[in-house]
PDB file of N, CA and C in Angstrom:
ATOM      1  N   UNK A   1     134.689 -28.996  57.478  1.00  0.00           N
ATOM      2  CA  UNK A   1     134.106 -27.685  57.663  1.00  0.00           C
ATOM      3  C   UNK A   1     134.365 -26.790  56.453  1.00  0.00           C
ATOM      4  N   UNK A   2     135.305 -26.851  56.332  1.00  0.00           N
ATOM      5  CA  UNK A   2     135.907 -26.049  54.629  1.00  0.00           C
ATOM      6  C   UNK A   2     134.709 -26.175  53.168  1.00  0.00           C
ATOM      7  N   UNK A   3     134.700 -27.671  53.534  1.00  0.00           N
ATOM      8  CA  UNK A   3     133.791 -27.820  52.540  1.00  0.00           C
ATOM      9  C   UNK A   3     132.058 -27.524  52.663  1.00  0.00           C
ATOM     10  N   UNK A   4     131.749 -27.550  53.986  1.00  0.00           N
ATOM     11  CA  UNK A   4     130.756 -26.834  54.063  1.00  0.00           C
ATOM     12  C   UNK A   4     130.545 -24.961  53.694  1.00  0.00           C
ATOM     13  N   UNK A   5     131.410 -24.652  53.852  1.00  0.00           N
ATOM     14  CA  UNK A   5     131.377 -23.423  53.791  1.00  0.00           C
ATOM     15  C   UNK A   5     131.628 -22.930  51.863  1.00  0.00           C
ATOM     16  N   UNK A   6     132.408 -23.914  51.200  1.00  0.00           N
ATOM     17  CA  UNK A   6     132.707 -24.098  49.857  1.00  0.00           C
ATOM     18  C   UNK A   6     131.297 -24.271  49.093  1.00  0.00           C
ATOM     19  N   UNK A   7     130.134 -24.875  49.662  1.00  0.00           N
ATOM     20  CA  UNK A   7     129.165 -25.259  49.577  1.00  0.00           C
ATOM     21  C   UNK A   7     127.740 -24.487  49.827  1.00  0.00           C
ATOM     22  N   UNK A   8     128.439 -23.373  50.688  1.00  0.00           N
ATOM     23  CA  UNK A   8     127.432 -22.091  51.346  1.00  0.00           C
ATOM     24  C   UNK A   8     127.884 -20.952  50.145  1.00  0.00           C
ATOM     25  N   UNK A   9     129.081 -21.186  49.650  1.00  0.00           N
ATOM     26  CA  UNK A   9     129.580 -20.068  48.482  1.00  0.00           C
ATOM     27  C   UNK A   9     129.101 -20.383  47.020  1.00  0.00           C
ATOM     28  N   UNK A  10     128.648 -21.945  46.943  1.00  0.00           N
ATOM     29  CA  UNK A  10     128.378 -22.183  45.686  1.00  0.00           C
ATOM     30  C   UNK A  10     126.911 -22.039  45.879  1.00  0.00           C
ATOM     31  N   UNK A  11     126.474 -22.730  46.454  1.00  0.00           N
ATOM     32  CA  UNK A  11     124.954 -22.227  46.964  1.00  0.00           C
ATOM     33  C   UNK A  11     124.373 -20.966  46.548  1.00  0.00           C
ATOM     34  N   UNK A  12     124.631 -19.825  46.894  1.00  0.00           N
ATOM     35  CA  UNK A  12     124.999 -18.226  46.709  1.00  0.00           C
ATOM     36  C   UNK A  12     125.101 -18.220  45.677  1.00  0.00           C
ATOM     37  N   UNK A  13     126.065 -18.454  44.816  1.00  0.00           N
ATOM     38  CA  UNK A  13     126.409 -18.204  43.901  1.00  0.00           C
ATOM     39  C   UNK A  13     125.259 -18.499  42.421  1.00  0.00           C
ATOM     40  N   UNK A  14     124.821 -19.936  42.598  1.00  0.00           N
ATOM     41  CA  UNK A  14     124.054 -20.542  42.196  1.00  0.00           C
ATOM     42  C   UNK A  14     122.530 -19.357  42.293  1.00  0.00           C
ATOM     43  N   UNK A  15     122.499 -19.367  43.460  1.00  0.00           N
ATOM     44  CA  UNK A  15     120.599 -18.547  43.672  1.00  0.00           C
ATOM     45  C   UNK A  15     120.744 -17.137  43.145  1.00  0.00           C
ATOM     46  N   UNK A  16     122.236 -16.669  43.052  1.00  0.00           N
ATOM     47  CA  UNK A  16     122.513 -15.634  42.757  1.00  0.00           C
ATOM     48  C   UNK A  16     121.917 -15.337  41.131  1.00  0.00           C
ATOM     49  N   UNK A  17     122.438 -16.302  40.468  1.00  0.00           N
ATOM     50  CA  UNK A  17     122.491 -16.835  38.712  1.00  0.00           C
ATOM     51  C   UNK A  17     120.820 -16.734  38.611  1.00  0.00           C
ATOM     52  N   UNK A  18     120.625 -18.138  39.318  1.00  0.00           N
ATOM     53  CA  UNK A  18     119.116 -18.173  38.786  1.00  0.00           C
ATOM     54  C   UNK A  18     118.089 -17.230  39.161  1.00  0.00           C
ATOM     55  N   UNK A  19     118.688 -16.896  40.349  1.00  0.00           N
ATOM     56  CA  UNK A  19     117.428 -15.332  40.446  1.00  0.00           C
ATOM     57  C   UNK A  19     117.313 -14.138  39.353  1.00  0.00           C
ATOM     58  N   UNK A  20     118.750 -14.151  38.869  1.00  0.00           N
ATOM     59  CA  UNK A  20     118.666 -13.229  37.287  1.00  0.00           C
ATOM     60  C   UNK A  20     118.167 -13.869  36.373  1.00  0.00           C
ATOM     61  N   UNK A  21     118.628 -14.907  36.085  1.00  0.00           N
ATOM     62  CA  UNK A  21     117.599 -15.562  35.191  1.00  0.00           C
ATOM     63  C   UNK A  21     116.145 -15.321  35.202  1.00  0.00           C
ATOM     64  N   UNK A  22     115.360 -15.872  36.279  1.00  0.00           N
ATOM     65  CA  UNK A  22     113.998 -15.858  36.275  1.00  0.00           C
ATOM     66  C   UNK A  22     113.584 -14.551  36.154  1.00  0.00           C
ATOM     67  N   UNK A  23     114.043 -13.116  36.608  1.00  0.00           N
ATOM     68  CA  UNK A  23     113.964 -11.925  36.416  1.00  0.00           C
ATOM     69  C   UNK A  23     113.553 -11.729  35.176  1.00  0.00           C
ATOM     70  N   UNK A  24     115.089 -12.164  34.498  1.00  0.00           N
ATOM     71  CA  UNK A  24     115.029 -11.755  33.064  1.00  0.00           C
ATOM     72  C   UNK A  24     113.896 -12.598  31.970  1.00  0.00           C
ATOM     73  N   UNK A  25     113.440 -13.012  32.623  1.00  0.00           N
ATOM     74  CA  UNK A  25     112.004 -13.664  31.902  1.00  0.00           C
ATOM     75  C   UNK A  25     110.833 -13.358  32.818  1.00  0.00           C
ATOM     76  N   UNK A  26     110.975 -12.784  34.196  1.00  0.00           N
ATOM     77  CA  UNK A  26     109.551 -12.273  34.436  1.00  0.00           C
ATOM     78  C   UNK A  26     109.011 -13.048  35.465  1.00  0.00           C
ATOM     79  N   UNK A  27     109.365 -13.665  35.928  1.00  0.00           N
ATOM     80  CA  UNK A  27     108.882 -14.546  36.497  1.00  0.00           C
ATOM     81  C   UNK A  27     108.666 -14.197  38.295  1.00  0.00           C
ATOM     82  N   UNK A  28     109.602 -13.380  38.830  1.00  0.00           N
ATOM     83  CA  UNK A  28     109.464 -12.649  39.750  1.00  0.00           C
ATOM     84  C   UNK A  28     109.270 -11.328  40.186  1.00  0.00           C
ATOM     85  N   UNK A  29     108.877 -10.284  40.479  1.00  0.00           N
ATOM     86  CA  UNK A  29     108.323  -9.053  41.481  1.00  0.00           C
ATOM     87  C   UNK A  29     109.403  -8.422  41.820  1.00  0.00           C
ATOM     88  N   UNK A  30     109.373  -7.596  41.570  1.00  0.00           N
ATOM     89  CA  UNK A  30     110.877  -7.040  42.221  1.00  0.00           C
ATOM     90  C   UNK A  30     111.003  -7.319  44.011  1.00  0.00           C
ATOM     91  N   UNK A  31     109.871  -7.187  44.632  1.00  0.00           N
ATOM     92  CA  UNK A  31     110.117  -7.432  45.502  1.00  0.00           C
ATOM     93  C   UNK A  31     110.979  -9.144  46.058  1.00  0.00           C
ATOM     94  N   UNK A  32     110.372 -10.085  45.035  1.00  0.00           N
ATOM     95  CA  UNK A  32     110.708 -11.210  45.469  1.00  0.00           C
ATOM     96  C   UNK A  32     112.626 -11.340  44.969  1.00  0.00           C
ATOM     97  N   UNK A  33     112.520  -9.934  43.864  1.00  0.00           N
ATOM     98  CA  UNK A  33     113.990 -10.649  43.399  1.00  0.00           C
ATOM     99  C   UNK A  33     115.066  -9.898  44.534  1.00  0.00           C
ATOM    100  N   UNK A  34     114.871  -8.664  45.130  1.00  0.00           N
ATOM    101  CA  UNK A  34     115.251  -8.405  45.798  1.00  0.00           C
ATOM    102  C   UNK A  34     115.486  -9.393  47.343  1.00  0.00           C
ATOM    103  N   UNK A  35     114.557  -9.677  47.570  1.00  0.00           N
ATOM    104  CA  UNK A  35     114.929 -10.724  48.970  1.00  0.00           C
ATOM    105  C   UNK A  35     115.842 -12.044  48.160  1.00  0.00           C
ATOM    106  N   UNK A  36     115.794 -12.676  46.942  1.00  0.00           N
ATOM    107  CA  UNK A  36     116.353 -13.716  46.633  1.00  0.00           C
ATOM    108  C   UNK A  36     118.001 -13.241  46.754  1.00  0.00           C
ATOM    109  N   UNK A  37     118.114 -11.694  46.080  1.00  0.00           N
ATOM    110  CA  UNK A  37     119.265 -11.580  45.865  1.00  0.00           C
ATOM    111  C   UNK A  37     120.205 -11.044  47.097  1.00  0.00           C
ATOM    112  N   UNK A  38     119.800 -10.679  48.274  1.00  0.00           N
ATOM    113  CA  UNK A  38     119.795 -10.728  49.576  1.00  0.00           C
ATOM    114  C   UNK A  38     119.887 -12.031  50.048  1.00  0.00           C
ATOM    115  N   UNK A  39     119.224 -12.832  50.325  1.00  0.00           N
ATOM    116  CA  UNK A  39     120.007 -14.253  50.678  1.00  0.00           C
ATOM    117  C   UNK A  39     120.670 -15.233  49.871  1.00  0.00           C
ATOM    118  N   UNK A  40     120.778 -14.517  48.571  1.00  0.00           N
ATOM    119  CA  UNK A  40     122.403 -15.443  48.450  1.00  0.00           C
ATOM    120  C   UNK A  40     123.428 -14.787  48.395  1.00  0.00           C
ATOM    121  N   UNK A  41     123.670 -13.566  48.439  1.00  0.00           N
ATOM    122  CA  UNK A  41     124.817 -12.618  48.732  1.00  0.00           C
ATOM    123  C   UNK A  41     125.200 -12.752  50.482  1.00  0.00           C
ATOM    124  N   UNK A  42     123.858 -13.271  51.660  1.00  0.00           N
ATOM    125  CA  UNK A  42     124.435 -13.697  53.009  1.00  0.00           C
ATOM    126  C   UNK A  42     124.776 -14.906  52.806  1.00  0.00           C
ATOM    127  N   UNK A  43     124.321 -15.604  51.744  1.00  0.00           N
ATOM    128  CA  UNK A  43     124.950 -17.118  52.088  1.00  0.00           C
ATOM    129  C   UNK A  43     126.614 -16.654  51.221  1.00  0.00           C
ATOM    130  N   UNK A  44     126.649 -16.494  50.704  1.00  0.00           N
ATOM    131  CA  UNK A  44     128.287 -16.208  49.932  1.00  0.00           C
ATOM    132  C   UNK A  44     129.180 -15.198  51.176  1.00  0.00           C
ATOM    133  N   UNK A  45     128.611 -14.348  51.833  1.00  0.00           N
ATOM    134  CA  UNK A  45     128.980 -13.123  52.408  1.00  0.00           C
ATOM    135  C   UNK A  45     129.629 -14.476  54.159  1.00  0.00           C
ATOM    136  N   UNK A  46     128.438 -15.370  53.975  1.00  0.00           N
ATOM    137  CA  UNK A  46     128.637 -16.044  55.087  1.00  0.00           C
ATOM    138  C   UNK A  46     129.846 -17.575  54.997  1.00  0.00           C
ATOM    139  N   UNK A  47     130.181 -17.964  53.950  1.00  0.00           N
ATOM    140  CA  UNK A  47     130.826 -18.752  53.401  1.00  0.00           C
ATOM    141  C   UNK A  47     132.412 -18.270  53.396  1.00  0.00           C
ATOM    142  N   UNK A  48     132.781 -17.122  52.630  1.00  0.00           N
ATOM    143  CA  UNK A  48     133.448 -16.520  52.917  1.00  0.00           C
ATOM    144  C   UNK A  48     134.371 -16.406  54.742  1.00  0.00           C
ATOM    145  N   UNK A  49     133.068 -15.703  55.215  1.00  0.00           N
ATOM    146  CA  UNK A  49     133.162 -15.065  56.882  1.00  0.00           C
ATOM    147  C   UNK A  49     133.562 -17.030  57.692  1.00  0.00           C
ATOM    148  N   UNK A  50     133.213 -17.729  57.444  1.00  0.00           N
ATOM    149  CA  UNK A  50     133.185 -18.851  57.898  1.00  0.00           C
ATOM    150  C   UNK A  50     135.025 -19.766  57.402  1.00  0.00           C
ATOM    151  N   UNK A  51     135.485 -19.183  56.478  1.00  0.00           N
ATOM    152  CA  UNK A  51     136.544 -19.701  55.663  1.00  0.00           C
ATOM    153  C   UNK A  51     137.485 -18.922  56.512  1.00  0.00           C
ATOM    154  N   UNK A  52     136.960 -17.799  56.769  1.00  0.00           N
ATOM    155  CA  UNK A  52     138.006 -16.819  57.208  1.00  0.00           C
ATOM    156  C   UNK A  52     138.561 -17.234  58.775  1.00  0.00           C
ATOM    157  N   UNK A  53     137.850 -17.677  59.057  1.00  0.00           N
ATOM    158  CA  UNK A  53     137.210 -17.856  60.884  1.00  0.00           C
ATOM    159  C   UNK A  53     137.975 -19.044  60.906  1.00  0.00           C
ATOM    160  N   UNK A  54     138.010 -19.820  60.328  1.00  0.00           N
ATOM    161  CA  UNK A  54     138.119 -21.428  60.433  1.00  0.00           C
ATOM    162  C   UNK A  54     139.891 -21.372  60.288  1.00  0.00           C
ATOM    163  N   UNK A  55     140.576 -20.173  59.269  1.00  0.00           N
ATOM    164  CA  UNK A  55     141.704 -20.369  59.129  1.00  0.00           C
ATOM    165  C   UNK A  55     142.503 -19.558  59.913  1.00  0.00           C
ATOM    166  N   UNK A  56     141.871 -18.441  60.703  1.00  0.00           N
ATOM    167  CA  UNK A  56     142.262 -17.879  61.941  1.00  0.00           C
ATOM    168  C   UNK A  56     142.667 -19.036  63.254  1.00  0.00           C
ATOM    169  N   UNK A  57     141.268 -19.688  63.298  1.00  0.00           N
ATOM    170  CA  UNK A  57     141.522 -20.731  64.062  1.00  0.00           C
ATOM    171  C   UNK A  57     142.372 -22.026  64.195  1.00  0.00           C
ATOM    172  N   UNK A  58     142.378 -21.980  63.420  1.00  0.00           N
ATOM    173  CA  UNK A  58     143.734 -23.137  62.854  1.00  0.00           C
ATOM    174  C   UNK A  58     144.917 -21.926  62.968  1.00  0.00           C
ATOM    175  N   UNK A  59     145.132 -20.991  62.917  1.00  0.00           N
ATOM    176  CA  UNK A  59     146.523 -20.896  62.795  1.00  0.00           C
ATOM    177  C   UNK A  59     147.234 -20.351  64.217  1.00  0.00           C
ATOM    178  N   UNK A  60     145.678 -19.980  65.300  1.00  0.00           N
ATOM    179  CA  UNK A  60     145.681 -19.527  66.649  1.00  0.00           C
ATOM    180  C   UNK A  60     145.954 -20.895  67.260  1.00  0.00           C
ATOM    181  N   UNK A  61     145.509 -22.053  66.844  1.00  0.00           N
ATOM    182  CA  UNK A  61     145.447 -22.963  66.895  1.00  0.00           C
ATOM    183  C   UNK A  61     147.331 -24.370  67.409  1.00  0.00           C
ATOM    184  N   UNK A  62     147.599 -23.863  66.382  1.00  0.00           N
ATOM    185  CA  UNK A  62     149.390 -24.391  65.783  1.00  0.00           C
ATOM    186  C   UNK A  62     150.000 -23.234  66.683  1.00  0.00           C
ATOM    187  N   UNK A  63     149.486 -22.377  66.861  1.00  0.00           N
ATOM    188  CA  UNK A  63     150.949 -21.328  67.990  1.00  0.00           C
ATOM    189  C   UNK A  63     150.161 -21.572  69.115  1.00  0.00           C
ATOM    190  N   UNK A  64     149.336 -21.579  69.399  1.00  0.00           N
ATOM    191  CA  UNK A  64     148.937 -22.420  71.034  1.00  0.00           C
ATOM    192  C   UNK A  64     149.579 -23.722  71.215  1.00  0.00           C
ATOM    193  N   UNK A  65     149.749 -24.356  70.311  1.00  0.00           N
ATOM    194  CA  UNK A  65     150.056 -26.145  70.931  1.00  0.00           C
ATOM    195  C   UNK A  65     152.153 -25.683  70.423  1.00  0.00           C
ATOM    196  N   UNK A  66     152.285 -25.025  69.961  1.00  0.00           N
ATOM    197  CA  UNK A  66     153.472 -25.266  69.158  1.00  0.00           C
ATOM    198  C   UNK A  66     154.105 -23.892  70.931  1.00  0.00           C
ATOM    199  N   UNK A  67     153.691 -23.094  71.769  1.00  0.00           N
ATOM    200  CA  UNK A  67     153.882 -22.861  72.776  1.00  0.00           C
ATOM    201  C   UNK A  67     154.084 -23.743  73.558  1.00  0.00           C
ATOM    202  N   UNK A  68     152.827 -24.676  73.501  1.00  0.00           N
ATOM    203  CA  UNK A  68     152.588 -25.462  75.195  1.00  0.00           C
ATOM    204  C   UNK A  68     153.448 -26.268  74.586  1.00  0.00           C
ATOM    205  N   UNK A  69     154.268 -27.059  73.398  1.00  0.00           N
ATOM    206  CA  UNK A  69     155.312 -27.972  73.269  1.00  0.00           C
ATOM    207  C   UNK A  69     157.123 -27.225  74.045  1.00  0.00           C
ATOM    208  N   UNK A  70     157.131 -25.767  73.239  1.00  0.00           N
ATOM    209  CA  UNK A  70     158.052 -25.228  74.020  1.00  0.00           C
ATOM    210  C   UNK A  70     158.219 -25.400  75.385  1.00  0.00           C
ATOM    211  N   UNK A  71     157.060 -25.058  75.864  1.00  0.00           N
ATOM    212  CA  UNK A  71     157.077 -25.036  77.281  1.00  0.00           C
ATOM    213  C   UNK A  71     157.597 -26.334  78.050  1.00  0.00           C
ATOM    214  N   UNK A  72     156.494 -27.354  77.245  1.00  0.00           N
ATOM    215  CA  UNK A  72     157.117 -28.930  78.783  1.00  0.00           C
ATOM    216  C   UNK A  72     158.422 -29.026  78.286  1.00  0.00           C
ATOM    217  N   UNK A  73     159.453 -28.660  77.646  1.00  0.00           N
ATOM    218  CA  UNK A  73     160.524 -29.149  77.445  1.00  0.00           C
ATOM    219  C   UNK A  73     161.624 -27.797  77.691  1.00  0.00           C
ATOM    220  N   UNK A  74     161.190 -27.232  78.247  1.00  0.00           N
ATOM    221  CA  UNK A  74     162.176 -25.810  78.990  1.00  0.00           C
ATOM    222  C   UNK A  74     162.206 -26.375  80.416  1.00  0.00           C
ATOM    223  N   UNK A  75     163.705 -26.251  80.836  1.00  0.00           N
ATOM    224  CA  UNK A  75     163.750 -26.772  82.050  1.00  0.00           C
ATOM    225  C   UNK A  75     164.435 -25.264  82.888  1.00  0.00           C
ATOM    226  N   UNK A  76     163.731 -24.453  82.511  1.00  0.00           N
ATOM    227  CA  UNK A  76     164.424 -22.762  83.004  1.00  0.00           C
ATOM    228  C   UNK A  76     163.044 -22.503  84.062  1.00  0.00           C
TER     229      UNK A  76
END
């Protein structure tokens, strides 16, 4: 999953580049560079949000099981 999301940031990053590029030679409308540069700032914005999520969960994750281990072995 990590690496999908590593992959949603390079992605972004990438459409980010070449959408200035093609700009800077003309090749797109402002309108079109505007929506390009809008979905790769959600794909980076979302890559990010997804990295973040994933390591919340993992760490909600290890104190849930690292509880329920406390627990079967308390004899109180």
């Amino acid at each position: 999953m990590k690496n999908l999301f590593n992959l949603l940031i390079a992605f972004g990053i990438l459409t980010l580049i070449g959408t200035m590029g093609a700009s800077d030679v003309g090749a797109l409308s402002f309108n079109d560079m505007l929506s390009q540069i809008c979905l790769s700032f959600i794909l980076v914005l979302s890559g990010f949000a997804g990295k973040y999520l994933l390591s919340i969960i993992k760490c909600l994750s290890k104190k849930y099981y690292a509880k329920k281990r406390a627990q079967r072995y308390s004899y109180i």
